[in-house]
Each structure stands twice: as C-alpha cells, then as structure tokens.
PDB file of N, CA and C in Angstrom:
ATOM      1  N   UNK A   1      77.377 181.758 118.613  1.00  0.00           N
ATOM      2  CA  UNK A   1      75.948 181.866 118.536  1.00  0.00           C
ATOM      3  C   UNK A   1      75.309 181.233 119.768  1.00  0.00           C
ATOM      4  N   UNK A   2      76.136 180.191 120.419  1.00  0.00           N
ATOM      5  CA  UNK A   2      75.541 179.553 121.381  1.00  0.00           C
ATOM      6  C   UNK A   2      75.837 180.225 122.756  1.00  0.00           C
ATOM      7  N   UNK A   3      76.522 180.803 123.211  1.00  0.00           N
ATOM      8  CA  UNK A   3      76.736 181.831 124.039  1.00  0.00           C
ATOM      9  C   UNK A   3      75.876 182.922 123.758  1.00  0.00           C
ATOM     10  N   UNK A   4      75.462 183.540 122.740  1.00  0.00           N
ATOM     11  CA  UNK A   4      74.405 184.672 122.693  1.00  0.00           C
ATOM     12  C   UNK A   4      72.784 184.161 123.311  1.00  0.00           C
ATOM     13  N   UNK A   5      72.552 183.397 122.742  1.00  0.00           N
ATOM     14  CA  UNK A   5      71.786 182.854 122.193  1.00  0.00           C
ATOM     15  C   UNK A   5      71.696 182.095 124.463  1.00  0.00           C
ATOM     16  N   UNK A   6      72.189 181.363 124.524  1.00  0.00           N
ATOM     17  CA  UNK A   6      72.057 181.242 126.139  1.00  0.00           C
ATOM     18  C   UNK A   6      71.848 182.649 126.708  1.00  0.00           C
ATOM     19  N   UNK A   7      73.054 183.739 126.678  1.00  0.00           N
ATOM     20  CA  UNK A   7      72.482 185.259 127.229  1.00  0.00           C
ATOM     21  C   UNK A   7      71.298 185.827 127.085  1.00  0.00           C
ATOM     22  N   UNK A   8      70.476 185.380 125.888  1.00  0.00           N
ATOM     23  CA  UNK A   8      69.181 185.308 125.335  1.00  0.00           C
ATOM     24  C   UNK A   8      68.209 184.837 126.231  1.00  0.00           C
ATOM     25  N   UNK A   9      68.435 184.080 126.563  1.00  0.00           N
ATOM     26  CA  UNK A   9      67.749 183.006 127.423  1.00  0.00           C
ATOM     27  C   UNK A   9      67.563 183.455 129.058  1.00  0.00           C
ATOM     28  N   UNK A  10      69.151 183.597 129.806  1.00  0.00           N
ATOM     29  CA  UNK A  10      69.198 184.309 130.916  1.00  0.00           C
ATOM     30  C   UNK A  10      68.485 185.252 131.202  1.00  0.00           C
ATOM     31  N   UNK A  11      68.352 186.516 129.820  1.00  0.00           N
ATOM     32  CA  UNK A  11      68.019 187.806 130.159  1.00  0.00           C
ATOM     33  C   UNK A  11      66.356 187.900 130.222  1.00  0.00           C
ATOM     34  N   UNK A  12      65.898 187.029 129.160  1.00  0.00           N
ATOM     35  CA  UNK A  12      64.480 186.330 128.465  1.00  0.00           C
ATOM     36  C   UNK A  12      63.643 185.947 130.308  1.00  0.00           C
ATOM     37  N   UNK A  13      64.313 184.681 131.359  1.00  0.00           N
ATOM     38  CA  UNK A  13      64.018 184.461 132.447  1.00  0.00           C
ATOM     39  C   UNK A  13      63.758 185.256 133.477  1.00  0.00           C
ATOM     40  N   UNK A  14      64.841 186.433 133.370  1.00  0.00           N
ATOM     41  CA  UNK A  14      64.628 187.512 134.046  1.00  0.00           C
ATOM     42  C   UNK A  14      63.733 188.915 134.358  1.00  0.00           C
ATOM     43  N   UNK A  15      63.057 188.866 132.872  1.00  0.00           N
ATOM     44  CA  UNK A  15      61.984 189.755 132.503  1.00  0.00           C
ATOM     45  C   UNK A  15      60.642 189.044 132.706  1.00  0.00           C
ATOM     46  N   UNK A  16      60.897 187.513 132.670  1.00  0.00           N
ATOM     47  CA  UNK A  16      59.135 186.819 132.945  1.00  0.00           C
ATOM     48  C   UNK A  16      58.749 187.557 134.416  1.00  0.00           C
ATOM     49  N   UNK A  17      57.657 188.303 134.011  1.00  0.00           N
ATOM     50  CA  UNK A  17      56.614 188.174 135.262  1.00  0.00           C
ATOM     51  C   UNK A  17      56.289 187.679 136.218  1.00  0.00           C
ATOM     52  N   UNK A  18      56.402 186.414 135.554  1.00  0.00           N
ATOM     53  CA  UNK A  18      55.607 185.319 136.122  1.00  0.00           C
ATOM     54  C   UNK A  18      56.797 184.259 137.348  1.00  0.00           C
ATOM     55  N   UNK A  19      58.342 184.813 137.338  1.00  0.00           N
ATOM     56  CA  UNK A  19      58.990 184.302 137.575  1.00  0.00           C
ATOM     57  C   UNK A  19      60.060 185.480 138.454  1.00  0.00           C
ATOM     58  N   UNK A  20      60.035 186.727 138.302  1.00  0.00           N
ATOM     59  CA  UNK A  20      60.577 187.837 138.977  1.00  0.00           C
ATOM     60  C   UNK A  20      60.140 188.196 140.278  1.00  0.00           C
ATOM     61  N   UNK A  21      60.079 188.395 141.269  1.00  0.00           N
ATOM     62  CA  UNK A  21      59.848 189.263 142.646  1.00  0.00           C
ATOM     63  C   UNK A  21      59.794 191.039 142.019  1.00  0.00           C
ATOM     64  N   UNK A  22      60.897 191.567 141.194  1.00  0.00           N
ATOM     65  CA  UNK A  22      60.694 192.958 141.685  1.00  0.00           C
ATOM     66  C   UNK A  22      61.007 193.553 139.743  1.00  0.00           C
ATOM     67  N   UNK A  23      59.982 195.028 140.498  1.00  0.00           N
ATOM     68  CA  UNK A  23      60.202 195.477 138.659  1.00  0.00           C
ATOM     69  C   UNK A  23      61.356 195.960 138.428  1.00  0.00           C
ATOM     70  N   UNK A  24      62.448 196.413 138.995  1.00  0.00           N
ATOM     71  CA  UNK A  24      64.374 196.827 138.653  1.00  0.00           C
ATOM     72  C   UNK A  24      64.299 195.909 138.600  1.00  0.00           C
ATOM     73  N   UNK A  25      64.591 194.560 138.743  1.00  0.00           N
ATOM     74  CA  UNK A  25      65.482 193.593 138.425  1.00  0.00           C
ATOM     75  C   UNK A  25      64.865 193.327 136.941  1.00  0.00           C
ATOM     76  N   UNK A  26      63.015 192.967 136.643  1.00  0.00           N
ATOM     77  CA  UNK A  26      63.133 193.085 135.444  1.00  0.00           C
ATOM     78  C   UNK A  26      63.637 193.830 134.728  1.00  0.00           C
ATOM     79  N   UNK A  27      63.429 195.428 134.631  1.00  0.00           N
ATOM     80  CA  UNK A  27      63.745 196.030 134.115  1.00  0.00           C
ATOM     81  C   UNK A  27      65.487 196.018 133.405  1.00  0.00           C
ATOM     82  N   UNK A  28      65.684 195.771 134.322  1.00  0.00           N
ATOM     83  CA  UNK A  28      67.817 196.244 134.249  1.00  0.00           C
ATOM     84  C   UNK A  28      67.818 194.698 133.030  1.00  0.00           C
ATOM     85  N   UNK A  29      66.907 193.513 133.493  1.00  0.00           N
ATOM     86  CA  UNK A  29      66.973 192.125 132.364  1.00  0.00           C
ATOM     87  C   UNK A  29      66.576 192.809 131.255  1.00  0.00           C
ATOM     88  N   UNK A  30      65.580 193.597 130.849  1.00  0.00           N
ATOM     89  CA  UNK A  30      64.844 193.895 129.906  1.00  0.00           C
ATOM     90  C   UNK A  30      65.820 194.504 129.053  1.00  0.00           C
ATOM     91  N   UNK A  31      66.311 195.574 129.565  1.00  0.00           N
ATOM     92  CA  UNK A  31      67.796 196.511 129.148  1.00  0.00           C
ATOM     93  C   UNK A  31      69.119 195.890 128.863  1.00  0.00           C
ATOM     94  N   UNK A  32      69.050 194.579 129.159  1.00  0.00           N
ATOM     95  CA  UNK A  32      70.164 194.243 128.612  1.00  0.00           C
ATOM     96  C   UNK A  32      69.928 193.225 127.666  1.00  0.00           C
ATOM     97  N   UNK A  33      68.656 192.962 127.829  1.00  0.00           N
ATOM     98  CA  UNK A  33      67.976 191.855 126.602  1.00  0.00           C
ATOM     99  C   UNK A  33      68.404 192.520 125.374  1.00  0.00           C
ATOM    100  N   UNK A  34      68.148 193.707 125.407  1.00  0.00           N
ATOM    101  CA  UNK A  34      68.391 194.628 123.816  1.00  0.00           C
ATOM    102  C   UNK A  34      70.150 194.212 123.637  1.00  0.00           C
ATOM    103  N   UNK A  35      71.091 194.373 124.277  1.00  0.00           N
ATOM    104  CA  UNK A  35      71.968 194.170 123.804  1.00  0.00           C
ATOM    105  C   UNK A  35      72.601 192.829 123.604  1.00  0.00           C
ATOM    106  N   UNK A  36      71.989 191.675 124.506  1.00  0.00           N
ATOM    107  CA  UNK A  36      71.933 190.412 123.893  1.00  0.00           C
ATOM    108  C   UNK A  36      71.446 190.298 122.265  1.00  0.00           C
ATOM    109  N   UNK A  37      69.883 190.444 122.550  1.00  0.00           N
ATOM    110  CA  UNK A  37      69.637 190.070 121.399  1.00  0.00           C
ATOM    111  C   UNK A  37      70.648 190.815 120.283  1.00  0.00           C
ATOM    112  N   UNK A  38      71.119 192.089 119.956  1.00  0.00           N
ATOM    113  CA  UNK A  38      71.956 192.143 118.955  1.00  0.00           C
ATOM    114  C   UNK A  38      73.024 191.481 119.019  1.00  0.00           C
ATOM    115  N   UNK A  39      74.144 191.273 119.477  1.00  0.00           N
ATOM    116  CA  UNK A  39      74.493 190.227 119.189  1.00  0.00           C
ATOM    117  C   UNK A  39      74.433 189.102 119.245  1.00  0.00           C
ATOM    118  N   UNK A  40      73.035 188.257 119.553  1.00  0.00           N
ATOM    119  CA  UNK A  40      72.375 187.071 118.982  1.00  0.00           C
ATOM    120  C   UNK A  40      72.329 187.031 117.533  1.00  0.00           C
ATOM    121  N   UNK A  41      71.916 188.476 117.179  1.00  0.00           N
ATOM    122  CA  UNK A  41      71.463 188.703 116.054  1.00  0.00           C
ATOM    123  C   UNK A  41      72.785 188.793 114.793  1.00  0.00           C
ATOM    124  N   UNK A  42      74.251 189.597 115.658  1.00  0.00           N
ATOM    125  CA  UNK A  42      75.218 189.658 114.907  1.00  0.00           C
ATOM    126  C   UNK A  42      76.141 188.674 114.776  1.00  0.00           C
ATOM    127  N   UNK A  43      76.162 187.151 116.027  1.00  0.00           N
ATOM    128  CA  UNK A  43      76.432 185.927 115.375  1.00  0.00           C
ATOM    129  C   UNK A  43      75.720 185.183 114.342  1.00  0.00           C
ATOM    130  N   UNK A  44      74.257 185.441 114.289  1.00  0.00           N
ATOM    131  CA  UNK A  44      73.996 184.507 113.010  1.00  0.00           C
ATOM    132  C   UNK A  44      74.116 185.453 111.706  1.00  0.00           C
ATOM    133  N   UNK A  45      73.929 186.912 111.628  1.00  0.00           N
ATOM    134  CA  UNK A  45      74.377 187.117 110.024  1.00  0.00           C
ATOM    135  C   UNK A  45      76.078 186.583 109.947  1.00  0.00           C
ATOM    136  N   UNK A  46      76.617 186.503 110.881  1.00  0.00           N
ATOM    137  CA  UNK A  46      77.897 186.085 110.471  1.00  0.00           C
ATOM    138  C   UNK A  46      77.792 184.683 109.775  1.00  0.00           C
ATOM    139  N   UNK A  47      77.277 183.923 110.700  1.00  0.00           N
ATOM    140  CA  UNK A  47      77.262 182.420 110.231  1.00  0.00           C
ATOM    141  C   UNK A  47      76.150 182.669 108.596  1.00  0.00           C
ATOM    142  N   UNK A  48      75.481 183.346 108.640  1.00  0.00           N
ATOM    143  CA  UNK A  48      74.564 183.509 107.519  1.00  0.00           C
ATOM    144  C   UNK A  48      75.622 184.060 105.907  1.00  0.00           C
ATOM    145  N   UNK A  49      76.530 184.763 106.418  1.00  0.00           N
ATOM    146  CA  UNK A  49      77.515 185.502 105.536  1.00  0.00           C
ATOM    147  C   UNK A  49      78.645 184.324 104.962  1.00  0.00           C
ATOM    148  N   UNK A  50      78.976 183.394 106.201  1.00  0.00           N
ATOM    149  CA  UNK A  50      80.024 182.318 106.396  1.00  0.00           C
ATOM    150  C   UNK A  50      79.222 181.302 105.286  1.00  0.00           C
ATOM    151  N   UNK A  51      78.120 181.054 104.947  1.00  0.00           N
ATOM    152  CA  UNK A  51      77.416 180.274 104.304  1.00  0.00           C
ATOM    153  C   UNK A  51      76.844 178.934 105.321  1.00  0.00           C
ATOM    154  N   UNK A  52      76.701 179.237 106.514  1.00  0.00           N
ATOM    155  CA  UNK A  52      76.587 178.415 107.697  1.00  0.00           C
ATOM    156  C   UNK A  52      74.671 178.573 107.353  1.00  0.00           C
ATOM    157  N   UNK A  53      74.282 177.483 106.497  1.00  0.00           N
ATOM    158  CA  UNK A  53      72.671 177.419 106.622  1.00  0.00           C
ATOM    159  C   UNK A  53      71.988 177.152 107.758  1.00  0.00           C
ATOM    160  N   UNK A  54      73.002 176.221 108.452  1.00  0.00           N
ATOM    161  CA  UNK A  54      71.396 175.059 109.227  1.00  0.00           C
ATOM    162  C   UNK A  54      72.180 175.544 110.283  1.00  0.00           C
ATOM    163  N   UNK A  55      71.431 175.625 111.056  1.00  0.00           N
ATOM    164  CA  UNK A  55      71.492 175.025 112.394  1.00  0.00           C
ATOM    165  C   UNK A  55      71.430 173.459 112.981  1.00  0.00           C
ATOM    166  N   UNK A  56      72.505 173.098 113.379  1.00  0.00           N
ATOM    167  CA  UNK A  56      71.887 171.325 113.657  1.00  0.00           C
ATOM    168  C   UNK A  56      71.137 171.234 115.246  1.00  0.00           C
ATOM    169  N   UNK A  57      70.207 170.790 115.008  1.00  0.00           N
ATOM    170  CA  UNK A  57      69.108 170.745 116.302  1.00  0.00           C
ATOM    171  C   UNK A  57      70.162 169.920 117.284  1.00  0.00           C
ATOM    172  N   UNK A  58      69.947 168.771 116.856  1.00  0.00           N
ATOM    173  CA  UNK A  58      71.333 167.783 117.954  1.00  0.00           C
ATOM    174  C   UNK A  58      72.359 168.911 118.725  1.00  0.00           C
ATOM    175  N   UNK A  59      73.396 168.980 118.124  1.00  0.00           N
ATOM    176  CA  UNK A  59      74.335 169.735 118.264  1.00  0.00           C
ATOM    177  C   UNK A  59      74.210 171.148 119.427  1.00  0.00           C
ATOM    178  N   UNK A  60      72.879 171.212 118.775  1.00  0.00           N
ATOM    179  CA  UNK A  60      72.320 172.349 119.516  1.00  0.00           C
ATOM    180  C   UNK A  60      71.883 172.475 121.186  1.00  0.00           C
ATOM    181  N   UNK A  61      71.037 171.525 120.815  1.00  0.00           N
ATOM    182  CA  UNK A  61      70.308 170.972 122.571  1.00  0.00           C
ATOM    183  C   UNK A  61      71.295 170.327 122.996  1.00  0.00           C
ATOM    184  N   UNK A  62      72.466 169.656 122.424  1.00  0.00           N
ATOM    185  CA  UNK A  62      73.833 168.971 123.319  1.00  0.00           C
ATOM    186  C   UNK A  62      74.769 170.187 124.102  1.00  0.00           C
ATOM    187  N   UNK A  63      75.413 171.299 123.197  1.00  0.00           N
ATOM    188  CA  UNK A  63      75.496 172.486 123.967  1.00  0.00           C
ATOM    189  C   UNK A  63      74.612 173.343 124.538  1.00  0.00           C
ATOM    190  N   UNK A  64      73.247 173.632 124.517  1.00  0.00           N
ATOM    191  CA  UNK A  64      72.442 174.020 126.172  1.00  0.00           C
ATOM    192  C   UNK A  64      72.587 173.113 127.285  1.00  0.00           C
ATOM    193  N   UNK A  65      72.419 172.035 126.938  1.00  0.00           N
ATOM    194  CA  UNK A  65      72.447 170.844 128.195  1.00  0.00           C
ATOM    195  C   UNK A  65      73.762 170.940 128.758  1.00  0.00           C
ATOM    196  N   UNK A  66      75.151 170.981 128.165  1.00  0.00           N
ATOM    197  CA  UNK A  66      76.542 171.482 128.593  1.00  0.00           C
ATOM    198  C   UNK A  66      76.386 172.590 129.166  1.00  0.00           C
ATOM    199  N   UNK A  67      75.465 173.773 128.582  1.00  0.00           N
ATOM    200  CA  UNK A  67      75.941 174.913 129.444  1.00  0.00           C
ATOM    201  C   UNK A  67      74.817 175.076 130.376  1.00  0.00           C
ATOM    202  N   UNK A  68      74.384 174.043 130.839  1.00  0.00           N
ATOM    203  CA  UNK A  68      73.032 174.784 132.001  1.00  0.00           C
ATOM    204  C   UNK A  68      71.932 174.987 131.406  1.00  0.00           C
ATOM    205  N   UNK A  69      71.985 174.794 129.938  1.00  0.00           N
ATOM    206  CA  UNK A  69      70.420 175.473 129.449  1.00  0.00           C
ATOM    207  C   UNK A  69      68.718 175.006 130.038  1.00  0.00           C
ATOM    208  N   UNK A  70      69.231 173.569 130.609  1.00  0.00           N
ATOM    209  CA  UNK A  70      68.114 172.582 131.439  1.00  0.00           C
ATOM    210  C   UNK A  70      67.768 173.634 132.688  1.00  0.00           C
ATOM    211  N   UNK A  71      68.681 174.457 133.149  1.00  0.00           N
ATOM    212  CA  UNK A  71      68.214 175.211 134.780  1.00  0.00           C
ATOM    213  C   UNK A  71      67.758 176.293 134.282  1.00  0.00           C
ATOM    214  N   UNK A  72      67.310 176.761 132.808  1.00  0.00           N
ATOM    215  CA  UNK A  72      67.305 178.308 132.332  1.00  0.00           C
ATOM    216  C   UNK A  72      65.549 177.784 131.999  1.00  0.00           C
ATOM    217  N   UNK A  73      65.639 176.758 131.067  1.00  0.00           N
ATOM    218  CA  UNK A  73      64.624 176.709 130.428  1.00  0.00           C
ATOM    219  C   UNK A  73      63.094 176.898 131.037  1.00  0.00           C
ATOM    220  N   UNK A  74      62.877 176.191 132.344  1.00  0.00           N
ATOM    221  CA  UNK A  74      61.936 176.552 133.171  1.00  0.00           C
ATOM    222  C   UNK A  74      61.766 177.261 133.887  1.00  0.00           C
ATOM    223  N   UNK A  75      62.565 178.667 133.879  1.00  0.00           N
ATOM    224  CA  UNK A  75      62.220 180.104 134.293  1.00  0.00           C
ATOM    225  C   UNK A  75      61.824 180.751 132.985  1.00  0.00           C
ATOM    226  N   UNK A  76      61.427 180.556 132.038  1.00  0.00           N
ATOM    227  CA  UNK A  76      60.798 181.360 130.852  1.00  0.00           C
ATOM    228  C   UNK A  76      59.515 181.064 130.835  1.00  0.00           C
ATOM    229  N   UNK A  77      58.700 180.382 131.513  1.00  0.00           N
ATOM    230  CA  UNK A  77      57.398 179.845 131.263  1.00  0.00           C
ATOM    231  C   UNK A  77      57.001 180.161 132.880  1.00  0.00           C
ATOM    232  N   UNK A  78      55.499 179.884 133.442  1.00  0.00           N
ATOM    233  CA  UNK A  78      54.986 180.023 134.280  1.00  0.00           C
ATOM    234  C   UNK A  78      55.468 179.061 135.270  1.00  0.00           C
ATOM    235  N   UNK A  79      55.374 179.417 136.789  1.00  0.00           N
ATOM    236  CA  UNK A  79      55.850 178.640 137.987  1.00  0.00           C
ATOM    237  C   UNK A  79      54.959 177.423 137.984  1.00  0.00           C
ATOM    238  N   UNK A  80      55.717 176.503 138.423  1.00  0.00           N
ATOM    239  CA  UNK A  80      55.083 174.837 138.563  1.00  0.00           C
ATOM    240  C   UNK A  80      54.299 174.723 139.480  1.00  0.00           C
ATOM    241  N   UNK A  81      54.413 176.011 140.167  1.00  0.00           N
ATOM    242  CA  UNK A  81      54.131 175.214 141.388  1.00  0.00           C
ATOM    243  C   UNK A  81      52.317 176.351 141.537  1.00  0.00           C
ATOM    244  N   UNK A  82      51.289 176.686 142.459  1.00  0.00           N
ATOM    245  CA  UNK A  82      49.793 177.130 142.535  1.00  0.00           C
ATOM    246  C   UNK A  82      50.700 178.802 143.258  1.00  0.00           C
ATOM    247  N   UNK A  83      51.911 178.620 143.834  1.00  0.00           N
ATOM    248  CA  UNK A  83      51.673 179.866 144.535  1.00  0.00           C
ATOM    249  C   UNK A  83      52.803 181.146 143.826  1.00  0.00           C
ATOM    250  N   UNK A  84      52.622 181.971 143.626  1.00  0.00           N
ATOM    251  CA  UNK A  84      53.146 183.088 142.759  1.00  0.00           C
ATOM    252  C   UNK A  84      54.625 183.446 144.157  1.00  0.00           C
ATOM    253  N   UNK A  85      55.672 183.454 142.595  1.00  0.00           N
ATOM    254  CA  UNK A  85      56.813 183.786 143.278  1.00  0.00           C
ATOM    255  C   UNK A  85      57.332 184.941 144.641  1.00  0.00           C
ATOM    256  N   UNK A  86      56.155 185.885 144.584  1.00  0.00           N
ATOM    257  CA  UNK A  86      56.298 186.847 145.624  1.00  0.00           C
ATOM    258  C   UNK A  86      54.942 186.865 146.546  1.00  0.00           C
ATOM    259  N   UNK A  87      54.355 186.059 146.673  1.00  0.00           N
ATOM    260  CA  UNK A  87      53.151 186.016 147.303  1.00  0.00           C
ATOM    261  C   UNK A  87      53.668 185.808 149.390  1.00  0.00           C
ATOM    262  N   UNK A  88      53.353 186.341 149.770  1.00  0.00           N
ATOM    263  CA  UNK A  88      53.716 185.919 151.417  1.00  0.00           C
ATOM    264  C   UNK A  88      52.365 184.540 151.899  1.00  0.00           C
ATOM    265  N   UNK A  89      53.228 184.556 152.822  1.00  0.00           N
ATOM    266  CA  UNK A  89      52.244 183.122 153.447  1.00  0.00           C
ATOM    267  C   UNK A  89      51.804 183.293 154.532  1.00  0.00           C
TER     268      UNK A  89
END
C-alpha cells in the first residue's frame, strides 16, 4: 500500500500546474495517475478483505520519510518561491 500510495504521490506532483513546465509531461502523469490510483485502490481492498482496519499514522509517515516522501510532498502544493516555474527572466 505504501509503494502505491508513494506512486500516488509522484504521479499527483507531476500533474500540479502549478509545479510542471509543459502540458505532455502533465499529461503522460495524468495517464498514469489512473493506473496508480487503481492499484492504490487494489492494495487497500486487500488489506480491507485481510481485516487490516487502521492504518497506523506513525508507521505511516516513518515509511514516506524512508522512501523520499519529504522531496515529493512539496511538489503537490504551490511553488515557495513569487516566480512561476516556467516564467523566463
């Protein structure tokens, strides 16, 4: 789930607007977002089937932080910085 669920994330960064240069590259993210998210979607009915209720939050944010999830997380939200990722100077 935690491997989907990061691919989730990757593909999620790649489609922001606000964080892309060009519309193929979103696009081709966007297109493969669909097949992330299903199997995002087909590890948790498993764990849902397994009788796996919770998710443990801990556990959770300890494997993103292992896998990089800290360098993913602030490409899903708007740039830090006043000047837009493709703007010339």
């Amino acid at each position: 789930m935690v491997d989907a669920y990061m691919a989730v994330l990757k593909r999620l960064s790649g489609v922001n607007p606000a964080q892309t240069t060009g519309t193929y590259s979103a696009l081709r993210a966007a297109q493969a977002l669909v097949s992330d998210a299903r199997a995002l979607r087909d590890a948790l009915s498993l764990m849902f089937e397994r009788h796996e209720k919770e998710i443990h939050i801990r556990t959770m944010a300890k494997a993103l932080e292992c896998l990089e999830g800290n360098r993913i997380l602030p490409r899903l939200g708007p740039p830090t910085h006043d000047t837009p990722p493709n703007a010339s100077s």
